[in-house]
PDB file of N, CA and C in Angstrom:
ATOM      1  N   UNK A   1     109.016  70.459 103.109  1.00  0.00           N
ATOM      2  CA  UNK A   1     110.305  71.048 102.838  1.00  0.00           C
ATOM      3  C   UNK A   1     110.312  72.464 103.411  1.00  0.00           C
ATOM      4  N   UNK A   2     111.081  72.496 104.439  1.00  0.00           N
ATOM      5  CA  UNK A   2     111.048  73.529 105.159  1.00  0.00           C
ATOM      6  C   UNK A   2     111.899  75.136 104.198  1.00  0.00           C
ATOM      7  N   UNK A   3     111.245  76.470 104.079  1.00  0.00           N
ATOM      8  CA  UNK A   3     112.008  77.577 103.384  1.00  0.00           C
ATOM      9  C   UNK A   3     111.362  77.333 101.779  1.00  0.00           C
ATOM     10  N   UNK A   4     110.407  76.253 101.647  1.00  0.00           N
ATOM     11  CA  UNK A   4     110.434  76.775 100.098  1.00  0.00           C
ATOM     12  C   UNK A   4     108.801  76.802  99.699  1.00  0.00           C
ATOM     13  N   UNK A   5     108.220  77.071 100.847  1.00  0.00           N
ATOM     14  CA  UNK A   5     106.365  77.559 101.176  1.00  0.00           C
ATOM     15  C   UNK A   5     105.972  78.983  99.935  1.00  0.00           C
ATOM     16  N   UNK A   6     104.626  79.385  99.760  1.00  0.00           N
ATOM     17  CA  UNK A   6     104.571  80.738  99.029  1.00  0.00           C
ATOM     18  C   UNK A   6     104.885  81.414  99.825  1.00  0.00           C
ATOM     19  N   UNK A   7     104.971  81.753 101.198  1.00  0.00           N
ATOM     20  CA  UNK A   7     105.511  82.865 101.730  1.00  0.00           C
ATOM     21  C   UNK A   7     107.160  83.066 101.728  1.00  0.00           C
ATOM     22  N   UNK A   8     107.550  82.163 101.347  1.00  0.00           N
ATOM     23  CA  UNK A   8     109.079  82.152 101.012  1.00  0.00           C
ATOM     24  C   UNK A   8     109.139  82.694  99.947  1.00  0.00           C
ATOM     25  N   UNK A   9     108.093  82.296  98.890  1.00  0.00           N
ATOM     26  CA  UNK A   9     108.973  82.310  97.440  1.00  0.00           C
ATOM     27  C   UNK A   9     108.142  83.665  97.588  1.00  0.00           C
ATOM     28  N   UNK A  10     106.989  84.324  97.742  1.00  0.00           N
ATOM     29  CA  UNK A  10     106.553  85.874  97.788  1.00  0.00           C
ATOM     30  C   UNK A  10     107.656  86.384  98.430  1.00  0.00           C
ATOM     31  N   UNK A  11     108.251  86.307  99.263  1.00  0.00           N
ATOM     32  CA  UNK A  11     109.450  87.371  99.646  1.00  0.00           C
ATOM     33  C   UNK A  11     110.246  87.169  99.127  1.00  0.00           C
ATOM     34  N   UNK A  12     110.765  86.372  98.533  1.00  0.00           N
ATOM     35  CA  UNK A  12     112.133  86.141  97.788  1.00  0.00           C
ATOM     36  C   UNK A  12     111.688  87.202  96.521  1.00  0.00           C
ATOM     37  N   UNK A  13     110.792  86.924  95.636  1.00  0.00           N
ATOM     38  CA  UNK A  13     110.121  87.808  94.614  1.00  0.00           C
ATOM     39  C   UNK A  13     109.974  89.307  94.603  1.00  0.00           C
ATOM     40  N   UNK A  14     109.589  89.449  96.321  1.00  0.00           N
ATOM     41  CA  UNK A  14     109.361  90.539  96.456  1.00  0.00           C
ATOM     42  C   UNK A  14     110.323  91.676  96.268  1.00  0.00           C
ATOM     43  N   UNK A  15     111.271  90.581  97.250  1.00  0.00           N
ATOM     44  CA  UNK A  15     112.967  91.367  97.438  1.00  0.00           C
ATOM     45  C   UNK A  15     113.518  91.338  95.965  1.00  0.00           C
ATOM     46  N   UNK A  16     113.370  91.033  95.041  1.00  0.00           N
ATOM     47  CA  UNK A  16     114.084  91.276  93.454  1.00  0.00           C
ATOM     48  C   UNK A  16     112.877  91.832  92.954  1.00  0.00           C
ATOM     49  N   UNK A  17     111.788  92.626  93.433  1.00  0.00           N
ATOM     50  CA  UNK A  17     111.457  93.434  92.499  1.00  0.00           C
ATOM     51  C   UNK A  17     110.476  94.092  92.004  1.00  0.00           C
ATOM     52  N   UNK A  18     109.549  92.379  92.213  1.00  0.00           N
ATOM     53  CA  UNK A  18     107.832  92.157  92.001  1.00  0.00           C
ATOM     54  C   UNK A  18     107.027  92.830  92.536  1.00  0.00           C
ATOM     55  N   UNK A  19     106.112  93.293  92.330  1.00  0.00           N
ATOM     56  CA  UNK A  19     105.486  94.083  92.998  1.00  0.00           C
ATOM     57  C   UNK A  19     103.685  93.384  93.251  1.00  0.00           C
ATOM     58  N   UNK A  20     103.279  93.726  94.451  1.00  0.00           N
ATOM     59  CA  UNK A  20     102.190  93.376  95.003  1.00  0.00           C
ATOM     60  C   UNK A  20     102.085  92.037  95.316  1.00  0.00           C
ATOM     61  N   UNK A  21     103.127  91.557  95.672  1.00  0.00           N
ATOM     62  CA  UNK A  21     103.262  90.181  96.748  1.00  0.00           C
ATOM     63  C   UNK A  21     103.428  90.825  98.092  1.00  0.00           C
ATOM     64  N   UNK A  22     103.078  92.008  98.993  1.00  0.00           N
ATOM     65  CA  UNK A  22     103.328  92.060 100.146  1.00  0.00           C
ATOM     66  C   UNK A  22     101.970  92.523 100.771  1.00  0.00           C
ATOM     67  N   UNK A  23     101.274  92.383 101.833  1.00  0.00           N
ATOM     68  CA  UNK A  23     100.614  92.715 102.457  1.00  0.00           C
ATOM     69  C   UNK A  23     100.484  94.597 102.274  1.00  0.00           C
ATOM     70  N   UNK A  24     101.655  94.618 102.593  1.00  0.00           N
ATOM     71  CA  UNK A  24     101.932  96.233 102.508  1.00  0.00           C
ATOM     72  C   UNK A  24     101.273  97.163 101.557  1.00  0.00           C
ATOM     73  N   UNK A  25     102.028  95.959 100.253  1.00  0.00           N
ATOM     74  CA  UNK A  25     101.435  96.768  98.780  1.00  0.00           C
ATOM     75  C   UNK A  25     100.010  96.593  98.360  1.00  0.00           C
ATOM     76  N   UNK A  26      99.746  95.643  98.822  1.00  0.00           N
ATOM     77  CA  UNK A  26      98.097  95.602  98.060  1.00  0.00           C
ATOM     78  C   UNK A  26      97.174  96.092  99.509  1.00  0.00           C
ATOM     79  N   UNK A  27      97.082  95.854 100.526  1.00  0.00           N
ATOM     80  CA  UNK A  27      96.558  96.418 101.263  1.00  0.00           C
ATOM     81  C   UNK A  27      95.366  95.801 102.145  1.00  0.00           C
ATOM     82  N   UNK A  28      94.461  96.614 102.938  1.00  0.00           N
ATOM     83  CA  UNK A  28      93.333  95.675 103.308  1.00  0.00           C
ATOM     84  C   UNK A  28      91.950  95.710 102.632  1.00  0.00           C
ATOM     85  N   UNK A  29      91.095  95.218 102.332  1.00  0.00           N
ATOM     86  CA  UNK A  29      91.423  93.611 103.034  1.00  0.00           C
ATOM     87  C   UNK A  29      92.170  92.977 101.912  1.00  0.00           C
ATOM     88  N   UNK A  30      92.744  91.789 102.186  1.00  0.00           N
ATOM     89  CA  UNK A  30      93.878  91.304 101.211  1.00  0.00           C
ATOM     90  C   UNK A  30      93.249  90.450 100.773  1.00  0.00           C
ATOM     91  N   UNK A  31      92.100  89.898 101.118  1.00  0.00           N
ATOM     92  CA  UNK A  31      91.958  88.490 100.699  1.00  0.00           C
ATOM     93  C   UNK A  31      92.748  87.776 100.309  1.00  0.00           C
ATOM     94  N   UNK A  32      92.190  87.291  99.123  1.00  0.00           N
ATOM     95  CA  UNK A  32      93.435  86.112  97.898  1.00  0.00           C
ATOM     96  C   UNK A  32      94.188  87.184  97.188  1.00  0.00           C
ATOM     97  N   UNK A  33      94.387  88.506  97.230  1.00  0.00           N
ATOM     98  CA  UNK A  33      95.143  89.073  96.384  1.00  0.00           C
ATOM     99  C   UNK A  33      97.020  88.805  96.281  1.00  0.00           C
ATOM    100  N   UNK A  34      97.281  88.501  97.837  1.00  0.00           N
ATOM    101  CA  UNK A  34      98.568  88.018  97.395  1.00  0.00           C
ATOM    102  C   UNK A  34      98.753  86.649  96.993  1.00  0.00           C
ATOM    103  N   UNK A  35      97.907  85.429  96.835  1.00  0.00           N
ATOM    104  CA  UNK A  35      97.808  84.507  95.926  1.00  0.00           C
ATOM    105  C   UNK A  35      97.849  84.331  94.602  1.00  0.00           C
ATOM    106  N   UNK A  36      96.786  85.146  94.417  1.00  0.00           N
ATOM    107  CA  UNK A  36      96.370  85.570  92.893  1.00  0.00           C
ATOM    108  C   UNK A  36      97.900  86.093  92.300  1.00  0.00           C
ATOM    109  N   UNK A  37      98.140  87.163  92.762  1.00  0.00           N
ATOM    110  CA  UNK A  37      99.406  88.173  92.423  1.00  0.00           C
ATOM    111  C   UNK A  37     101.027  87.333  92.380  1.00  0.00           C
ATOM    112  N   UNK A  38     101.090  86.224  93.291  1.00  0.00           N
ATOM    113  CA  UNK A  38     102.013  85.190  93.372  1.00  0.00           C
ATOM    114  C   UNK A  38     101.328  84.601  92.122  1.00  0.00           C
ATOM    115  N   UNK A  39     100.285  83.479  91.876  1.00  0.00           N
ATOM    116  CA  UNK A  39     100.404  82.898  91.149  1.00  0.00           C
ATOM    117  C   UNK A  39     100.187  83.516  89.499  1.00  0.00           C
ATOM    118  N   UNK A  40      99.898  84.718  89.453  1.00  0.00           N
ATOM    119  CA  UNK A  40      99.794  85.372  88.068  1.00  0.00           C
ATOM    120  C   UNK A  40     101.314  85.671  87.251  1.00  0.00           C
ATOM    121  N   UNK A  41     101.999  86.383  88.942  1.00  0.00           N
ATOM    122  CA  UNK A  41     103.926  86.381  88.038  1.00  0.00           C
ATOM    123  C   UNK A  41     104.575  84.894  88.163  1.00  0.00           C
ATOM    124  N   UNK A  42     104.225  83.626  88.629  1.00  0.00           N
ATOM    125  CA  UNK A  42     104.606  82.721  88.310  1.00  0.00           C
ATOM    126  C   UNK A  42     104.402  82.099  86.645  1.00  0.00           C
ATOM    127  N   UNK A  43     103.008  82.287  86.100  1.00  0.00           N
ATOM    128  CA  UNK A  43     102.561  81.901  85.307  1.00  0.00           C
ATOM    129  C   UNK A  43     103.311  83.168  84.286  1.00  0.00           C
ATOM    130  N   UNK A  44     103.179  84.144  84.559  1.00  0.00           N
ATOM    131  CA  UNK A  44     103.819  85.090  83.626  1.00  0.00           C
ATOM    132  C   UNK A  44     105.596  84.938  82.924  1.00  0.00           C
ATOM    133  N   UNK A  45     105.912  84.644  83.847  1.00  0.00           N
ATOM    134  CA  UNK A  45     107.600  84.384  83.933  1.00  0.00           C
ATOM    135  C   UNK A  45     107.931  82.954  83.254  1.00  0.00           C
ATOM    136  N   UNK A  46     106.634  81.905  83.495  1.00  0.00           N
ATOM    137  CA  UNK A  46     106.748  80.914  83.360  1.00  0.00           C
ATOM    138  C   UNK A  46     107.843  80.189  83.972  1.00  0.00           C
ATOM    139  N   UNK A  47     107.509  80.784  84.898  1.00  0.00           N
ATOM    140  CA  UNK A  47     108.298  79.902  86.649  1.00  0.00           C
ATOM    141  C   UNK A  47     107.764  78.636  87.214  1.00  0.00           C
ATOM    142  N   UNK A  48     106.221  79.039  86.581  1.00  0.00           N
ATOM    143  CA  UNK A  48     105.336  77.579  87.023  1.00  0.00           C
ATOM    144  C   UNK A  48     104.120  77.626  85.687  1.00  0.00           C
ATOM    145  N   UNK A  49     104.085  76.143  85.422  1.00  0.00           N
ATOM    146  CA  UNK A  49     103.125  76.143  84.046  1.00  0.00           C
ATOM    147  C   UNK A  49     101.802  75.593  84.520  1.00  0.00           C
ATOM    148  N   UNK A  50     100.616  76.009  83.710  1.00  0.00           N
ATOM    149  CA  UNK A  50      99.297  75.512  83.518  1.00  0.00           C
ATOM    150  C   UNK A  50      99.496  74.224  83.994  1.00  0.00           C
ATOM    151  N   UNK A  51      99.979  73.056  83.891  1.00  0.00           N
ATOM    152  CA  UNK A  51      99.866  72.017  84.592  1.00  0.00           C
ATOM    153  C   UNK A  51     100.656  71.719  85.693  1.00  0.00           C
ATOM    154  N   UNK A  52     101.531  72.676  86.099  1.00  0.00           N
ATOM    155  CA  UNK A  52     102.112  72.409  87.745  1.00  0.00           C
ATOM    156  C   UNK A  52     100.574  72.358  88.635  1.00  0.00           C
ATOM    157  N   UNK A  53      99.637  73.403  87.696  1.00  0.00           N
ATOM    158  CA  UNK A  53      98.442  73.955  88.899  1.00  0.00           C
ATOM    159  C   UNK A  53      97.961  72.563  89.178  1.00  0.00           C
ATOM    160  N   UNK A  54      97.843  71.559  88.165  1.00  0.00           N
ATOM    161  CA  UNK A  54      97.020  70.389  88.573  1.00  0.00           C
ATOM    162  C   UNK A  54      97.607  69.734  89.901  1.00  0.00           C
ATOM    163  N   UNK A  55      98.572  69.845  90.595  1.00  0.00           N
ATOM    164  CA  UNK A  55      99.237  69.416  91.762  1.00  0.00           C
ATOM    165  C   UNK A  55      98.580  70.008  92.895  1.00  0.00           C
ATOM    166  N   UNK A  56      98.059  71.528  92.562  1.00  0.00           N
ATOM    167  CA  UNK A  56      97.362  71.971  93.907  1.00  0.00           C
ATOM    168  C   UNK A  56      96.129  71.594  94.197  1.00  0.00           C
ATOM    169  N   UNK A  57      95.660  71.397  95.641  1.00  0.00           N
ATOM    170  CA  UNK A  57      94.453  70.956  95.771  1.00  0.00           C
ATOM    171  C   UNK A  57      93.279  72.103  96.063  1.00  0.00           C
ATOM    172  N   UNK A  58      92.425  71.723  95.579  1.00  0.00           N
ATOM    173  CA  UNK A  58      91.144  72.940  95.594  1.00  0.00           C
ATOM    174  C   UNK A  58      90.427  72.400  96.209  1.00  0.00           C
ATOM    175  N   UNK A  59      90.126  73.083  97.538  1.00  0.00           N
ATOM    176  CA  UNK A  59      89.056  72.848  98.408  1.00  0.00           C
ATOM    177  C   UNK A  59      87.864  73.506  98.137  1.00  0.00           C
ATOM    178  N   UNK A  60      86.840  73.255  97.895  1.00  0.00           N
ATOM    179  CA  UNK A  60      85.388  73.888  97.732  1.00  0.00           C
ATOM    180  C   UNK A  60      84.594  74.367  98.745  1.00  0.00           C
TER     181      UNK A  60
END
């Protein structure tokens, strides 16, 4: 589904407000910090719950 990726929904977030979903704001090196920081105000807002996570896949 094309437009609705985390880099969509981090800028959409970003632009209303959130803070440290941008490269900009957290800085280098970024690692997983804009992951982490996406998926912490998802879970916070309860935009996305403890078991949406079971849908993502974890590569080891």
């Amino acid at each position: 589904m094309a437009g609705s990726g985390p880099g969509t929904v981090r800028n959409r977030l970003s632009r209303a407000g959130v803070a440290g979903l941008t490269r900009a704001e957290v800085g280098e090196p970024v690692g997983n910090a804009l992951n982490h920081n996406l998926i912490q105000e998802l879970l916070q807002t309860t935009t996305l719950a403890p078991f949406d996570l079971a849908h993502i896949d974890v590569v080891a």
